[in-house]
Protein backbone atom coordinates (compact mmCIF):
# COMPACT_ATOMS: atom_id res chain seq x y z
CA UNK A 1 -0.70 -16.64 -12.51
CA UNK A 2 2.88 -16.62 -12.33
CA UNK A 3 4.85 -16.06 -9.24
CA UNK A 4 7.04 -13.13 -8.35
CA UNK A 5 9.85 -12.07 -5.79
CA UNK A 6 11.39 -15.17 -5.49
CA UNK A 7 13.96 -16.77 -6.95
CA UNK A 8 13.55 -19.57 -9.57
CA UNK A 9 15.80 -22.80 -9.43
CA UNK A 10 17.46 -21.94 -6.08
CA UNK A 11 16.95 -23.87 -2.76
CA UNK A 12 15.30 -21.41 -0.55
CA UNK A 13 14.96 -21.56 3.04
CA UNK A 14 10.82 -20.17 2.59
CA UNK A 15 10.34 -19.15 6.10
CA UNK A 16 13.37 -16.36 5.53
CA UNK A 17 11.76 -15.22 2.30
CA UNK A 18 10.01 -12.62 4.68
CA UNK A 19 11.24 -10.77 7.91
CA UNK A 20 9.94 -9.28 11.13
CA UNK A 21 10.02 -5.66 11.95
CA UNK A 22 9.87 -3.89 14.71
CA UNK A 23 5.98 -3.34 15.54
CA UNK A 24 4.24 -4.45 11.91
CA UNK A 25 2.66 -7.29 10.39
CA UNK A 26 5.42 -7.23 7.12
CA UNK A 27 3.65 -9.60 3.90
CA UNK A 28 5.40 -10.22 0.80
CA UNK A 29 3.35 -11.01 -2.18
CA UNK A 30 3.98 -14.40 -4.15
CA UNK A 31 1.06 -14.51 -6.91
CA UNK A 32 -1.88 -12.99 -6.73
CA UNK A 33 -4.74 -12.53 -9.58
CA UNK A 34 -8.73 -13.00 -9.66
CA UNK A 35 -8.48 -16.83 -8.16
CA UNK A 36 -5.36 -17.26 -6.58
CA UNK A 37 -3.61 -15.34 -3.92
CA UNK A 38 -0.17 -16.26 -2.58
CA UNK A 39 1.27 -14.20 0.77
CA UNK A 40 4.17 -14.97 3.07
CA UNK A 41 3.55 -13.06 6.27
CA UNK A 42 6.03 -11.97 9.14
CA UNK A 43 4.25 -10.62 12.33
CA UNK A 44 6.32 -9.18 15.27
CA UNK A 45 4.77 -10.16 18.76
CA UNK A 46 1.73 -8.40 19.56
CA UNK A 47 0.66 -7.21 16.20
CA UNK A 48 -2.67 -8.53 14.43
CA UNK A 49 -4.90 -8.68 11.44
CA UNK A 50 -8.43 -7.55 12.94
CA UNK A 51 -11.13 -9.77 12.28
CA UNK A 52 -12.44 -9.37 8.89
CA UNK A 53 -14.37 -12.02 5.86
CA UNK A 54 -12.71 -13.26 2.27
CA UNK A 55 -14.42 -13.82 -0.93
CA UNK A 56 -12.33 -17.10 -0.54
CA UNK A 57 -11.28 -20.02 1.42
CA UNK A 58 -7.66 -19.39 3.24
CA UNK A 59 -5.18 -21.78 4.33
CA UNK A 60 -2.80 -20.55 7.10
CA UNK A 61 0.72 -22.33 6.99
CA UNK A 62 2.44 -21.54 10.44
CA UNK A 63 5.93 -21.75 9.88
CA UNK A 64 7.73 -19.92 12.27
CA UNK A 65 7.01 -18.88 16.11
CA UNK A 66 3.26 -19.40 17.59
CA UNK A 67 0.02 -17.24 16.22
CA UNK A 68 -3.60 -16.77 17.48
CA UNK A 69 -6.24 -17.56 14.90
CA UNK A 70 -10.16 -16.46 15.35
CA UNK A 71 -12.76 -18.17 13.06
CA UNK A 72 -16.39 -17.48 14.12
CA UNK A 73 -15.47 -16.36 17.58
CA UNK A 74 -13.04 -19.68 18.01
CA UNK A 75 -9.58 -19.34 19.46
CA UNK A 76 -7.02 -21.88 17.52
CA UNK A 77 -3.06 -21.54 18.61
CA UNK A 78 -0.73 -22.13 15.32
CA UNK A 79 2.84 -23.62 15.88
CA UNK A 80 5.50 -23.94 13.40
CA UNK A 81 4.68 -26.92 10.64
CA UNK A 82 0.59 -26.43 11.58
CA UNK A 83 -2.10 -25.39 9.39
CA UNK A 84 -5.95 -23.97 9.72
CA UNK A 85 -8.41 -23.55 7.08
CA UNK A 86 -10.46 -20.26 7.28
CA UNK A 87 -13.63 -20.88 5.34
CA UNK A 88 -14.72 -18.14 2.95
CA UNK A 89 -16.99 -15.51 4.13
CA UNK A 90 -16.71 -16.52 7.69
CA UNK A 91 -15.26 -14.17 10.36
CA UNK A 92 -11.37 -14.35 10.77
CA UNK A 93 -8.58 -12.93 12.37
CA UNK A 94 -4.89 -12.88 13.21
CA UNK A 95 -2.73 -11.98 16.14
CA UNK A 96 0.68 -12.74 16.74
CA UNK A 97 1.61 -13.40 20.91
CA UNK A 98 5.08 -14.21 20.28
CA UNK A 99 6.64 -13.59 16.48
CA UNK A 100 4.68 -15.39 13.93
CA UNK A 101 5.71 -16.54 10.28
CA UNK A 102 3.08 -17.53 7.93
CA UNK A 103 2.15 -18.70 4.56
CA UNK A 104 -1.47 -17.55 3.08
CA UNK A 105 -2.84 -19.79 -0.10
CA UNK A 106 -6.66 -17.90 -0.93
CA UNK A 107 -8.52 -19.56 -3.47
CA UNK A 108 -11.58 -17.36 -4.44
């Protein structure tokens, strides 16, 4: 797995790697293959990922603004510098009350 769309040897500020726009959930792509899957995410207030299952387990890494994450039916509010783990092939979603930055590690 390499990664892709960023910039080797340069100090990055990694929450600006992705932006918001105007009513969409915007993800940029880091790595991805069979085992690994790498995914900055920019959400603008209100908009979601409906609830849905992964082959893997998935570690949410809030770093900008305040999300909403559902696991099993469980409300759990993100702030910047927090982190969840959704377990694999439980229920999960994403919504976004304010604007929410996030990084997405899935390991399958």
């Amino acid at each position: 797995m390499k990664i892709k769309n960023f910039e080797y040897a340069k100090v990055l500020d990694f929450a600006q790697q992705v932006s918001y726009q105007s009513g969409q959930v915007v993800s940029k792509t880091l790595a991805q293959d069979q085992n690994h899957s790498l995914t900055l995410f920019a959400f603008e207030k209100g908009e979601e990922i409906s609830s849905h299952e992964s082959g893997g387990d998935a570690l949410v890494v809030a770093l900008d603004g305040k999300g909403e994450v559902t696991i099993d039916g469980e409300k759990h509010i993100l702030k910047a510098g927090e982190s969840i783990l959704m377990p694999a092939k439980h229920p999960h979603a994403i919504v976004a009350p304010e604007r929410f930055k996030m990084f997405l590690i899935v390991i399958f």
